[in-house]
Protein backbone atom coordinates (compact mmCIF):
# COMPACT_ATOMS: atom_id res chain seq x y z
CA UNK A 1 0.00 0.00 0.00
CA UNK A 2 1.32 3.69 -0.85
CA UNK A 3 2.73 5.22 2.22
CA UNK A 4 1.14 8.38 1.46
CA UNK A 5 -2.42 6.29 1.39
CA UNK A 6 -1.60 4.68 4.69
CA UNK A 7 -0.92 7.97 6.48
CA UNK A 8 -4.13 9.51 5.33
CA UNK A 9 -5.72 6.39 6.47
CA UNK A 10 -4.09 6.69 9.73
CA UNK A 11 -4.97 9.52 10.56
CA UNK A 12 -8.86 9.44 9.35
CA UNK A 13 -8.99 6.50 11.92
CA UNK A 14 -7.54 8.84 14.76
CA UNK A 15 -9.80 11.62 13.57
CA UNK A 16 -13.20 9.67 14.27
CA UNK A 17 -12.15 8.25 17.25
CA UNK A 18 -11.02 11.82 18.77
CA UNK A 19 -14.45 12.75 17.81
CA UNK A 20 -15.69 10.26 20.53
CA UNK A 21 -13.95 11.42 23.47
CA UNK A 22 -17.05 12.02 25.38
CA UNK A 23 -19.12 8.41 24.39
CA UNK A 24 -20.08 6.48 27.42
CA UNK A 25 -21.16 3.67 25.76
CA UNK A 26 -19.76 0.66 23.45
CA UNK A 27 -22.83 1.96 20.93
CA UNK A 28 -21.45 5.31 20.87
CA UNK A 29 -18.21 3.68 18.88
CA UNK A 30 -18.78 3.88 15.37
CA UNK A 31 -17.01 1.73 12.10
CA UNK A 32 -18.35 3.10 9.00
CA UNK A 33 -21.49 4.46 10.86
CA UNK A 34 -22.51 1.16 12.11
CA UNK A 35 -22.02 0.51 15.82
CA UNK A 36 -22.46 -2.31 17.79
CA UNK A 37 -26.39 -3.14 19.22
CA UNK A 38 -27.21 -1.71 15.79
CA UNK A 39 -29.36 -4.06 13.34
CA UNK A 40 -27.39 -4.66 10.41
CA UNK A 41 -30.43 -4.61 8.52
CA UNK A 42 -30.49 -0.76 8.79
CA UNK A 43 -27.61 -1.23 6.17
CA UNK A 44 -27.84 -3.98 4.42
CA UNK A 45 -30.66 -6.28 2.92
CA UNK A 46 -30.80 -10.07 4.40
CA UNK A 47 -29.86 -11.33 1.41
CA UNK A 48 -27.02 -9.17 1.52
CA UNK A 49 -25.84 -10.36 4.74
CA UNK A 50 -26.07 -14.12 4.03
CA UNK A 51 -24.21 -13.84 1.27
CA UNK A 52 -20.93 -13.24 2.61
CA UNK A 53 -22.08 -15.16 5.51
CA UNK A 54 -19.82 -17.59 6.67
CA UNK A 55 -18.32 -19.48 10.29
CA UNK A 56 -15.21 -18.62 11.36
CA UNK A 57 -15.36 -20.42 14.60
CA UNK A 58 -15.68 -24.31 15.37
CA UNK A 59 -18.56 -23.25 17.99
CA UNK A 60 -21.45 -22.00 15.24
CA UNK A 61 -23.04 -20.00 17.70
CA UNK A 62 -21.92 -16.79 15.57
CA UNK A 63 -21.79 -15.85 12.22
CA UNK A 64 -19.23 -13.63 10.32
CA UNK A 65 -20.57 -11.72 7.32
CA UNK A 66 -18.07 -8.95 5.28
CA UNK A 67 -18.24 -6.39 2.73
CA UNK A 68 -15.62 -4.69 0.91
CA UNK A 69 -15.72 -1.29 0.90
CA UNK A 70 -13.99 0.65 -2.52
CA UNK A 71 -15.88 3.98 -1.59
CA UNK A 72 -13.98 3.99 1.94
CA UNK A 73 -11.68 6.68 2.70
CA UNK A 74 -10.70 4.85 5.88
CA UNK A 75 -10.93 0.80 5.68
CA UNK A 76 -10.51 -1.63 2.56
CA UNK A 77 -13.18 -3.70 4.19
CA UNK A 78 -15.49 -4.43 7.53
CA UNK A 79 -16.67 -7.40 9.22
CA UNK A 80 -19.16 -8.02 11.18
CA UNK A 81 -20.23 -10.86 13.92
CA UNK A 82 -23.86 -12.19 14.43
CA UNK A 83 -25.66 -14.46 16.70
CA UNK A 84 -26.43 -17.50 14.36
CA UNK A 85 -29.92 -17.22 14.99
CA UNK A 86 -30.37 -13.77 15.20
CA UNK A 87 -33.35 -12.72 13.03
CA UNK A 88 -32.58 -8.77 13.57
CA UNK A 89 -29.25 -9.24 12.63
CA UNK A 90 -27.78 -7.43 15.86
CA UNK A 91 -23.88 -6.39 15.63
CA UNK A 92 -22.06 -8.35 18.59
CA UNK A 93 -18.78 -7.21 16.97
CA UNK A 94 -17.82 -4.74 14.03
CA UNK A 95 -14.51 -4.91 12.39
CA UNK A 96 -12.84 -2.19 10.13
CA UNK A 97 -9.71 -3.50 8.31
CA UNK A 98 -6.86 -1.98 5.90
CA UNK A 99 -5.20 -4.40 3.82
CA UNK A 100 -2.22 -5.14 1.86
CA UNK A 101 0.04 -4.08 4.48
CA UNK A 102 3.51 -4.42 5.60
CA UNK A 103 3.44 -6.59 8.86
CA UNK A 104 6.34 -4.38 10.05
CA UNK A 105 4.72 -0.98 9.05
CA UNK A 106 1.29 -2.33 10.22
CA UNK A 107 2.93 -2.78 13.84
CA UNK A 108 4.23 1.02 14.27
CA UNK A 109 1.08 2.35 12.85
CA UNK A 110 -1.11 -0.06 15.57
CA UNK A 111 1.18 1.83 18.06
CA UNK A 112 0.13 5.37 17.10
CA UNK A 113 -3.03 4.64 16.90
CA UNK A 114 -2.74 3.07 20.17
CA UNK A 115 -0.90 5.80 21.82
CA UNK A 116 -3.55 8.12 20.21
CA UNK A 117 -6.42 6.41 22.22
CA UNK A 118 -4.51 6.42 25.21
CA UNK A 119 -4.43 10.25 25.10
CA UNK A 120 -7.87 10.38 24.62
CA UNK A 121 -9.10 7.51 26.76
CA UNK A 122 -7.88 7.76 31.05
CA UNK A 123 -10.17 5.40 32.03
CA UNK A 124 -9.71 2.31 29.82
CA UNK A 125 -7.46 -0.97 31.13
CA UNK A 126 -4.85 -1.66 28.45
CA UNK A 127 -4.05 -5.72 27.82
CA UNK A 128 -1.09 -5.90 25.27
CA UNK A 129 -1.01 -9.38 23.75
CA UNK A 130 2.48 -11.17 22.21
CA UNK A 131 2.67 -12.48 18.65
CA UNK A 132 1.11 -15.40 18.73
CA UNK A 133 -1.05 -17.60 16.01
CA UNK A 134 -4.46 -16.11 14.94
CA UNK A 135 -7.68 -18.50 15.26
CA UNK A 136 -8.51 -18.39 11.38
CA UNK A 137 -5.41 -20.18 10.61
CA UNK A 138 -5.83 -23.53 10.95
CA UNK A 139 -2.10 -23.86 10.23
CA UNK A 140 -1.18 -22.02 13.12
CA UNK A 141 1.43 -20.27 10.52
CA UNK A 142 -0.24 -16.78 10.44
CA UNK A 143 0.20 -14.64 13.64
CA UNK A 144 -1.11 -11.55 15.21
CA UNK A 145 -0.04 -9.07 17.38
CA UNK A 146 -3.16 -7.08 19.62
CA UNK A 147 -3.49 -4.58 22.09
CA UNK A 148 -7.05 -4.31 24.16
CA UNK A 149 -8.76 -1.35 25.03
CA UNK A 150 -11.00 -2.84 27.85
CA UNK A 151 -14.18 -0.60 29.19
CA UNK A 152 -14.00 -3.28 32.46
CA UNK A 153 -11.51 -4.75 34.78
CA UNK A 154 -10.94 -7.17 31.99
CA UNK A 155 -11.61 -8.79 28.86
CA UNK A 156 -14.89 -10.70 29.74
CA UNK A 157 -15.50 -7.39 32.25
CA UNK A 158 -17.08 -5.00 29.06
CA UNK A 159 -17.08 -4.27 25.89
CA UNK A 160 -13.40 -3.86 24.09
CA UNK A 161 -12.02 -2.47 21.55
CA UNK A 162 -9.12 -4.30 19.80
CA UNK A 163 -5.98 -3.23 17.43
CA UNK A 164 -4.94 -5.58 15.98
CA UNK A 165 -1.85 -6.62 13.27
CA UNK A 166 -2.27 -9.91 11.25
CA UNK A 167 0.80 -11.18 9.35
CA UNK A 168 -0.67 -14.54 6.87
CA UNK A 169 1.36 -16.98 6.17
CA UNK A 170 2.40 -18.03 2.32
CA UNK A 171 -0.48 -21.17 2.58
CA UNK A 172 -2.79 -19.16 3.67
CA UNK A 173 -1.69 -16.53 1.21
CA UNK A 174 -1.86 -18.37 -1.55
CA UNK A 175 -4.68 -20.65 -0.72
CA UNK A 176 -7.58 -18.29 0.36
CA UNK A 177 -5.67 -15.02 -0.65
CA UNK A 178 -5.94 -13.62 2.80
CA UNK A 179 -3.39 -10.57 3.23
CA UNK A 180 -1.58 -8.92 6.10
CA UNK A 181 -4.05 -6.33 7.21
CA UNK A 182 -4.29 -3.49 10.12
CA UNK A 183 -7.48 -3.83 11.83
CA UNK A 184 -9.60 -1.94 14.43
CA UNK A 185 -12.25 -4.07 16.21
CA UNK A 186 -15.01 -3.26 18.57
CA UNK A 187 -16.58 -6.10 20.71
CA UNK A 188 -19.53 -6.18 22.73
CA UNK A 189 -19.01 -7.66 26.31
CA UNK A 190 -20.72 -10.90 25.24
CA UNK A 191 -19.03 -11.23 22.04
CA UNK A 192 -15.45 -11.15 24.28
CA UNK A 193 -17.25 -13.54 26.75
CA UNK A 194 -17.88 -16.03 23.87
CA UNK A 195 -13.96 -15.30 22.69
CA UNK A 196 -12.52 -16.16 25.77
CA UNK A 197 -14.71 -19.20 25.92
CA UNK A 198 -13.68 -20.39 21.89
C-alpha cells in the first residue's frame, strides 16, 4: 500500500475516534457508521448479509458476514459478527480493516493509533497481547499481534475495543488469498465472553 495512502488512512482512523472522546457507551463507537447493538439490517438487505455469511469459529453460535468497501476513505473492508440465529441481525462485533500491508509498518502504525487512544481515553485498562497464532489459521502459521482497550476490569468485564496486526502466512496466502491487514475491532461484552470461551 502507498505510504502516502496509509498515512491519510491513519490519521482518518484517529480523527473519528477523537471525535468520541465524550461516548459512554460501546454503541457510541462507530465503524463506518454502524455501531455495535445496531441491526445490520439498517444497512444492508438479508440477502445481503447471508451472502458473505460464513463461520469462522468451530462453535457456530456466531456468524461472520463482510463487505468490501472501494468507496472507503478509511478501511478496505469491515466485518461483522452475528448471533447465528439472530433474526434482527444485531452487531455483537464490528470490524474495520486496511489491507495489503507491511506486517512491520502495520505494527508502528497499531502503536500510534494506540498511543492516540490512550491520550484520549484515562479510564480504559490496556491488555497488550504477544505475537502469537491467529484463530482463522488452521495452520497455526499466520500470527497476530493485539493490544485491548477494555471498558472493564478485563476482557470478559465489558465491551473492548481491539488493534490488531495480522501477518498470513504463504499457505494461507496463496490458498484463500488472505493478506496482512491493520485492523480496528469493537466487541460487545458478550461477544469477548464467547472469545474467551472459543
Amino acid at each position: 500500500m502507498n505510504l502516502n495512502r496509509l498515512t491519510i488512512l491513519i490519521f482518518l482512523i484517529i480523527f473519528s475516534l477523537q471525535s468520541l472522546t465524550k461516548a459512554d457507551d460501546i454503541r457510541d463507537f462507530q465503524i463506518e457508521g454502524i455501531s455495535v447493538g445496531d441491526s445490520l439490517l439498517d444497512y444492508y438487505t438479508k440477502d445481503e448479509i447471508l451472502e458473505n455469511k460464513y463461520y469462522a469459529y468451530s462453535n457456530k453460535s456466531y456468524f461472520q458476514t463482510y463487505f468490501m468497501l472501494p468507496e472507503s476513505n478509511k478501511y478496505t473492508s469491515i466485518q461483522f459478527n452475528i448471533k447465528n440465529r439472530s433474526t434482527k441481525f444485531i452487531v455483537q462485533s464490528i470490524e474495520g480493516a486496511i489491507h495489503p500491508i507491511n506486517f512491520n509498518e502495520c505494527k508502528q502504525e497499531k502503536n500510534k493509533i494506540e498511543s492516540e487512544l490512550k491520550s484520549i481515553f484515562n479510564n480504559l485498562e490496556i491488555e497488550y497481547e504477544k505475537e502469537a497464532p491467529v484463530s482463522s489459521d488452521p495452520t497455526g502459521l499466520s500470527i497476530g499481534i493485539s493490544t485491548n482497550l477494555l471498558f472493564g476490569k478485563t476482557f470478559t468485564d465489558g465491551p473492548a475495543i481491539r488493534i490488531m496486526c495480522v501477518d498470513r502466512s504463504k499457505k494461507i496466502e496463496k490458498e484463500k488469498g488472505w493478506v496482512d491487514s491493520l485492523r480496528v475491532v469493537i466487541n460487545s461484552r458478550e461477544f469477548n465472553n464467547f472469545l474467551q470461551n472459543n
